[in-house]
C-alpha atoms as a PDB file:
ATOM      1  CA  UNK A   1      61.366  84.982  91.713  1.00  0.00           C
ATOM      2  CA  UNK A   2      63.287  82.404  89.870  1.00  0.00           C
ATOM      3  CA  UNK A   3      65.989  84.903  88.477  1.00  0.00           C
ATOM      4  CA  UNK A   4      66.181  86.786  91.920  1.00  0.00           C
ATOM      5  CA  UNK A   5      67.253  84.371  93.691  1.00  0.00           C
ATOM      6  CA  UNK A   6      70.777  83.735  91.669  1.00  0.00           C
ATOM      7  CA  UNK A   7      70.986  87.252  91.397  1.00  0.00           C
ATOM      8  CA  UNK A   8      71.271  87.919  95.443  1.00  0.00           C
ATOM      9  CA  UNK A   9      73.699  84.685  95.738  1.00  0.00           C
ATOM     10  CA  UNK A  10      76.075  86.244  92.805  1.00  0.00           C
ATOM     11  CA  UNK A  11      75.468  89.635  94.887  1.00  0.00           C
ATOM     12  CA  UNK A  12      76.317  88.214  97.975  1.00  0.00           C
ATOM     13  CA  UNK A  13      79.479  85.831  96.631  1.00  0.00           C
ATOM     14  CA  UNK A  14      80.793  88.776  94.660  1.00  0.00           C
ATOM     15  CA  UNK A  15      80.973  91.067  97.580  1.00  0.00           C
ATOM     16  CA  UNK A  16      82.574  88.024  99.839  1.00  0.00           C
ATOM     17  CA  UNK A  17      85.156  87.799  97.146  1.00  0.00           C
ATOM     18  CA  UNK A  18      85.625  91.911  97.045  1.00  0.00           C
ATOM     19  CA  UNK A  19      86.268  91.922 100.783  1.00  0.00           C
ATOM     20  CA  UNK A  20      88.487  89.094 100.340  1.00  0.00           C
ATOM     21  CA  UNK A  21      90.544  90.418  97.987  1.00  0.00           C
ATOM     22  CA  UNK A  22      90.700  93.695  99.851  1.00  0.00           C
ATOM     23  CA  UNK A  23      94.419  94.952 100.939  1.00  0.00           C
ATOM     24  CA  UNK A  24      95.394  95.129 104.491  1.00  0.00           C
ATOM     25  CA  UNK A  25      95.028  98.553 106.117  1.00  0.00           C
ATOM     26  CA  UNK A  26      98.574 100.713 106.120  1.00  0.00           C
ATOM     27  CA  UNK A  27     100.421  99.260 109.162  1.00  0.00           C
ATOM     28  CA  UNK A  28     101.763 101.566 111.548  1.00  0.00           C
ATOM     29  CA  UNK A  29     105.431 101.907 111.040  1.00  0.00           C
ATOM     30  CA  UNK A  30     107.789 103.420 113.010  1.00  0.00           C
ATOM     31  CA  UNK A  31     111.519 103.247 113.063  1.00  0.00           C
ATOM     32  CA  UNK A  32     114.237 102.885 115.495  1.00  0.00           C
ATOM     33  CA  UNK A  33     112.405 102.462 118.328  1.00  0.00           C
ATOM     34  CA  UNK A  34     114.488 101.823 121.441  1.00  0.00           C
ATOM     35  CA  UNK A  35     114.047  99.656 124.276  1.00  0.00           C
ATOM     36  CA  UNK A  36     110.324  98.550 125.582  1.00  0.00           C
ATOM     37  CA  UNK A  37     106.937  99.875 124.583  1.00  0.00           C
ATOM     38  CA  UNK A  38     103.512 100.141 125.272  1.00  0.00           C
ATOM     39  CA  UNK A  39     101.248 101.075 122.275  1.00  0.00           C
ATOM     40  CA  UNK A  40      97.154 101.839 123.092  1.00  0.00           C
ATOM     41  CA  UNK A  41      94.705 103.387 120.188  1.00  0.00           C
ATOM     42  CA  UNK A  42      94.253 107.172 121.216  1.00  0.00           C
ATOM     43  CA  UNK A  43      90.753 108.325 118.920  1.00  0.00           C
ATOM     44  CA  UNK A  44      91.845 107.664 114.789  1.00  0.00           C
ATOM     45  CA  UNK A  45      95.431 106.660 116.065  1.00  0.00           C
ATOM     46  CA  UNK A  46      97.985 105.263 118.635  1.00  0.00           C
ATOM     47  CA  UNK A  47     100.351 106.567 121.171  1.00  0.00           C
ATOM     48  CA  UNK A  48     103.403 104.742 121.787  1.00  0.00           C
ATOM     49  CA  UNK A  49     105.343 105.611 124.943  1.00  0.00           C
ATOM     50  CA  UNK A  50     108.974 103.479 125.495  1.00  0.00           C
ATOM     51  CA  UNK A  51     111.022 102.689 128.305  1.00  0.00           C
ATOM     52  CA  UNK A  52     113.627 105.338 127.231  1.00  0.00           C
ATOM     53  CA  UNK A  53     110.575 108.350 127.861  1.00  0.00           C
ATOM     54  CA  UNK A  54     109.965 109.126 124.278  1.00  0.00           C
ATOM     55  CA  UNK A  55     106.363 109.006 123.250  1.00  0.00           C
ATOM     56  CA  UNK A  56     105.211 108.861 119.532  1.00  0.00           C
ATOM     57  CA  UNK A  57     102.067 109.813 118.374  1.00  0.00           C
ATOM     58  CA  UNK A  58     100.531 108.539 115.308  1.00  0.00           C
ATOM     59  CA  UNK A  59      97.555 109.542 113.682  1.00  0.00           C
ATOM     60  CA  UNK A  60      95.779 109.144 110.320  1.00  0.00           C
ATOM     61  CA  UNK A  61      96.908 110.800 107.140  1.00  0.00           C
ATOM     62  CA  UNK A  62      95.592 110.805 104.049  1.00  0.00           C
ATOM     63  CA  UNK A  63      95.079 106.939 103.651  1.00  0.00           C
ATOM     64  CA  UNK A  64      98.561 105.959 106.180  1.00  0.00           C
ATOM     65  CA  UNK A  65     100.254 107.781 109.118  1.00  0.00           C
ATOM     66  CA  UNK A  66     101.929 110.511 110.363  1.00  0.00           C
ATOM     67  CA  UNK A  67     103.921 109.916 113.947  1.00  0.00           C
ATOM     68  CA  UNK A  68     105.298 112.480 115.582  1.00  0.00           C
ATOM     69  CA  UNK A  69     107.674 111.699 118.577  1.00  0.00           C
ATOM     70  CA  UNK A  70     108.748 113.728 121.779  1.00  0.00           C
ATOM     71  CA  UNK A  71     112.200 114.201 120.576  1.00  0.00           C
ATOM     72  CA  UNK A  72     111.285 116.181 117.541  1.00  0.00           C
ATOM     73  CA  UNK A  73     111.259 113.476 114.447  1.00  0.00           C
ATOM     74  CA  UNK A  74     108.245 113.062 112.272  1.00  0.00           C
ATOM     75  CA  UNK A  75     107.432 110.361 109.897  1.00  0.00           C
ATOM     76  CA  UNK A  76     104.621 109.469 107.405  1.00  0.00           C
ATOM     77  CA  UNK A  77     104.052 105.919 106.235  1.00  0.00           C
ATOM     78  CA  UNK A  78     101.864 105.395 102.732  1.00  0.00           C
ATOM     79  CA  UNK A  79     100.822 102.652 100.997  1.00  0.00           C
ATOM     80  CA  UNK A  80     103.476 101.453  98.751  1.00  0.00           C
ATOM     81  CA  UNK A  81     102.344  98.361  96.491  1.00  0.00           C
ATOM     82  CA  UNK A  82     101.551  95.578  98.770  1.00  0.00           C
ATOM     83  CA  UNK A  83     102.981  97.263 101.331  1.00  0.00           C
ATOM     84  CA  UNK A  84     103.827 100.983 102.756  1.00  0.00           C
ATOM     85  CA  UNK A  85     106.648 103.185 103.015  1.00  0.00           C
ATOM     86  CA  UNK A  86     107.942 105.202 105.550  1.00  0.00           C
ATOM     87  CA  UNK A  87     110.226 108.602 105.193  1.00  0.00           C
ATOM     88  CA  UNK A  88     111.236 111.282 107.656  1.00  0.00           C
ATOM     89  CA  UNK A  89     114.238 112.165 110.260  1.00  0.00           C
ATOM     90  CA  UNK A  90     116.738 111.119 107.104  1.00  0.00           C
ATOM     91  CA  UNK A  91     115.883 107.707 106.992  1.00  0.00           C
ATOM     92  CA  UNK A  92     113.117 105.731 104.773  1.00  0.00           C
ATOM     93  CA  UNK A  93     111.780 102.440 105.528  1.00  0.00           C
ATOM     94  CA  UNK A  94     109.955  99.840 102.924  1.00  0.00           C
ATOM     95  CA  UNK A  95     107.330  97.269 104.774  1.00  0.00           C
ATOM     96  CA  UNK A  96     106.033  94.880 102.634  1.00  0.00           C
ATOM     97  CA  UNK A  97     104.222  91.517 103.029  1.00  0.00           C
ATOM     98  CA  UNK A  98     106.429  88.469 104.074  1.00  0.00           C
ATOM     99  CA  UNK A  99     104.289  84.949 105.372  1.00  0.00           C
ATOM    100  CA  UNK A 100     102.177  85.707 107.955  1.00  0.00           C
ATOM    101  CA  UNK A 101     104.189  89.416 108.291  1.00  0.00           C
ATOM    102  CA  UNK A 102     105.833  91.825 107.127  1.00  0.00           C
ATOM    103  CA  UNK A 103     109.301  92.547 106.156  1.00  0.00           C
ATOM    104  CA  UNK A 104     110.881  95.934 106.856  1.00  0.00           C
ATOM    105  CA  UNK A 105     114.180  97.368 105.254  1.00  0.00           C
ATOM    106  CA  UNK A 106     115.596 100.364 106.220  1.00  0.00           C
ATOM    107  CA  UNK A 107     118.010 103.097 104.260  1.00  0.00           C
ATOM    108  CA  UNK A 108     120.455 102.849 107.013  1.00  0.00           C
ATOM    109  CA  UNK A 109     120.897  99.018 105.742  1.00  0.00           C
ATOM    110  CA  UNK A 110     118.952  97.203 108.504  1.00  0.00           C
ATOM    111  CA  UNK A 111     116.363  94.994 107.314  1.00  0.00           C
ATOM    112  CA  UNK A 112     113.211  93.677 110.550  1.00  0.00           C
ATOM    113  CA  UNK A 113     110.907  90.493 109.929  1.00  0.00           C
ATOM    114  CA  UNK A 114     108.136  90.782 111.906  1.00  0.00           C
ATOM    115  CA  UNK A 115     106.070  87.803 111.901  1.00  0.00           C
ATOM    116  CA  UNK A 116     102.418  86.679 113.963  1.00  0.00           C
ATOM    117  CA  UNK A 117     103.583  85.077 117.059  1.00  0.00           C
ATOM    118  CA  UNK A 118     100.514  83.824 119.161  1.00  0.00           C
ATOM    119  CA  UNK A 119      98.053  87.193 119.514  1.00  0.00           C
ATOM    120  CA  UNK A 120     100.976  89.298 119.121  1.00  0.00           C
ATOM    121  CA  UNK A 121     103.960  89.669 116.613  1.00  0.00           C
ATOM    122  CA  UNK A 122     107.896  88.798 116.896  1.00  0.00           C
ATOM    123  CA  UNK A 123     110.566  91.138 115.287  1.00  0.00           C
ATOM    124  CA  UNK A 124     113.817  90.360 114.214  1.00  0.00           C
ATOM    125  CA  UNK A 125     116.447  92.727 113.276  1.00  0.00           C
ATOM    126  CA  UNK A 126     119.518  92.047 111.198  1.00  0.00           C
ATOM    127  CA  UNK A 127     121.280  94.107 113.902  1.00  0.00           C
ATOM    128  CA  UNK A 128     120.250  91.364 116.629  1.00  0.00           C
ATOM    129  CA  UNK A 129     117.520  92.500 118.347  1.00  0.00           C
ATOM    130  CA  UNK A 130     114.503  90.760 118.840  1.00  0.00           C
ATOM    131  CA  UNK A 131     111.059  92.565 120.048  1.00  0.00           C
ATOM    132  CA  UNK A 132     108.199  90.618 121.110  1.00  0.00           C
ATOM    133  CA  UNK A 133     104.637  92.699 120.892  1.00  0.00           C
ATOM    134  CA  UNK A 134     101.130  91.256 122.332  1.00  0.00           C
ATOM    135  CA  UNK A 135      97.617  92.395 122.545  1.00  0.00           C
ATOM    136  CA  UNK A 136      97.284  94.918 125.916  1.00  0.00           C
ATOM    137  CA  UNK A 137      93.742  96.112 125.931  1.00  0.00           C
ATOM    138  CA  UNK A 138      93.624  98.605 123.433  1.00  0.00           C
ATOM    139  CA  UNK A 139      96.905  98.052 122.351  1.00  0.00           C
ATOM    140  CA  UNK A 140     100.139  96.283 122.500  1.00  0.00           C
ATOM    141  CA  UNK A 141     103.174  95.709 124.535  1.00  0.00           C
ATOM    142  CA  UNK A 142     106.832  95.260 123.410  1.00  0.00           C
ATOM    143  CA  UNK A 143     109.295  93.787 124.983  1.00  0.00           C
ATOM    144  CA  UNK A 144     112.624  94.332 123.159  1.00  0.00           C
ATOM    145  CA  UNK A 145     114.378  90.704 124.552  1.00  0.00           C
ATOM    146  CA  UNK A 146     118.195  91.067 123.305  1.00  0.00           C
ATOM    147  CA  UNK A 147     119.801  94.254 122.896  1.00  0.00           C
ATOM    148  CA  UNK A 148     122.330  95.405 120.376  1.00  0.00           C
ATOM    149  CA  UNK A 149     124.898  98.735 120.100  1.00  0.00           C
ATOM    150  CA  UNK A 150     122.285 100.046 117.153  1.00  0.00           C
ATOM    151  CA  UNK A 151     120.239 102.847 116.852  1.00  0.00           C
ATOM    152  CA  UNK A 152     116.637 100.741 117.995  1.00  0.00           C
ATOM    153  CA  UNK A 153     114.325  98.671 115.758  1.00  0.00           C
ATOM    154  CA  UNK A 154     111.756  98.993 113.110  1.00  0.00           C
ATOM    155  CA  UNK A 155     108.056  98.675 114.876  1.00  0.00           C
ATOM    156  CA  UNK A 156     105.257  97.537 113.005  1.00  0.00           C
ATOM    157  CA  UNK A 157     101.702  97.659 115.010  1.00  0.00           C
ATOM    158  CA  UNK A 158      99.475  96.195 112.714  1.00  0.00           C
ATOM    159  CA  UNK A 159      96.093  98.138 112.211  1.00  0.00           C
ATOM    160  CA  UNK A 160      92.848  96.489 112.537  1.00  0.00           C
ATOM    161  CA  UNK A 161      90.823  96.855 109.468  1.00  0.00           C
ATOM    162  CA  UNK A 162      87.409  98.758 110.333  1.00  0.00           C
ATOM    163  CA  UNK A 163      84.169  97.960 108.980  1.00  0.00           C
END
């Protein structure tokens, strides 16, 4: 009894510490996303439909994503390092962990911060826009609150780790 008790705290602090150290889940990225958004969880994945009519779908692949939008582009986003990558349409996109964010930059030469703001997230683009995103049931609104002459911004919708 005397050498089972240690053993069950080490058991239990090691697998604290392995959860700890766990990565984030691959975010959901998706790129050039115009004008305002509402994002719910649709069975393994997410539809996002914007103010412009174009829905995306996104659902698992392999360990990221695969979105698919109503206009004909698809893109997959993997885990890349610390962060993912996203390809497809022509353009790429490399998220990776910045503070309490990410940051997101694009082949086309834009780069997006997106950081925690409140229960939601704030994005900034190089190109001047600024989307705010916050919990919505399921999901997530975004509210794109300055607009610019460029081709949308980078959306990140983070993923909630399952258990």
């Amino acid at each position: 009894m005397k050498l089972l008790l240690p053993a069950l705290l080490f058991g239990a602090t090691a697998t604290a510490t392995l959860q700890a150290r766990e990565p984030c889940p691959v975010p959901v990225v998706i790129p050039s996303v115009k004008g305002n958004a509402t994002t719910t969880k649709f069975g393994d994945g997410y539809i996002t439909r914007t103010s412009d009519g174009t829905t995306y779908n996104t659902s698992k692949f392999g360990s990221g994503w695969i979105t698919r939008s109503s206009d004909g582009k698809t893109y997959t986003t993997t885990k890349f390092g610390d962060g993912a990558i996203t390809r497809g349409n022509g353009q790429q996109v490399t998220t990776s962990r910045f503070g309490s964010g990410t940051i997101n930059r694009s082949s086309d030469g834009t780069t997006t911060t997106t950081q925690k703001f409140g229960d939601g997230s704030i994005s900034r683009s190089t190109g001047g826009a600024s989307v705010t995103s916050s919990r919505f049931g399921s999901g997530y609104i975004s509210r794109e609150t300055s607009r610019t002459k460029d081709s949308g911004v980078t959306r990140v919708i983070p993923v909630v780790k399952e258990r």
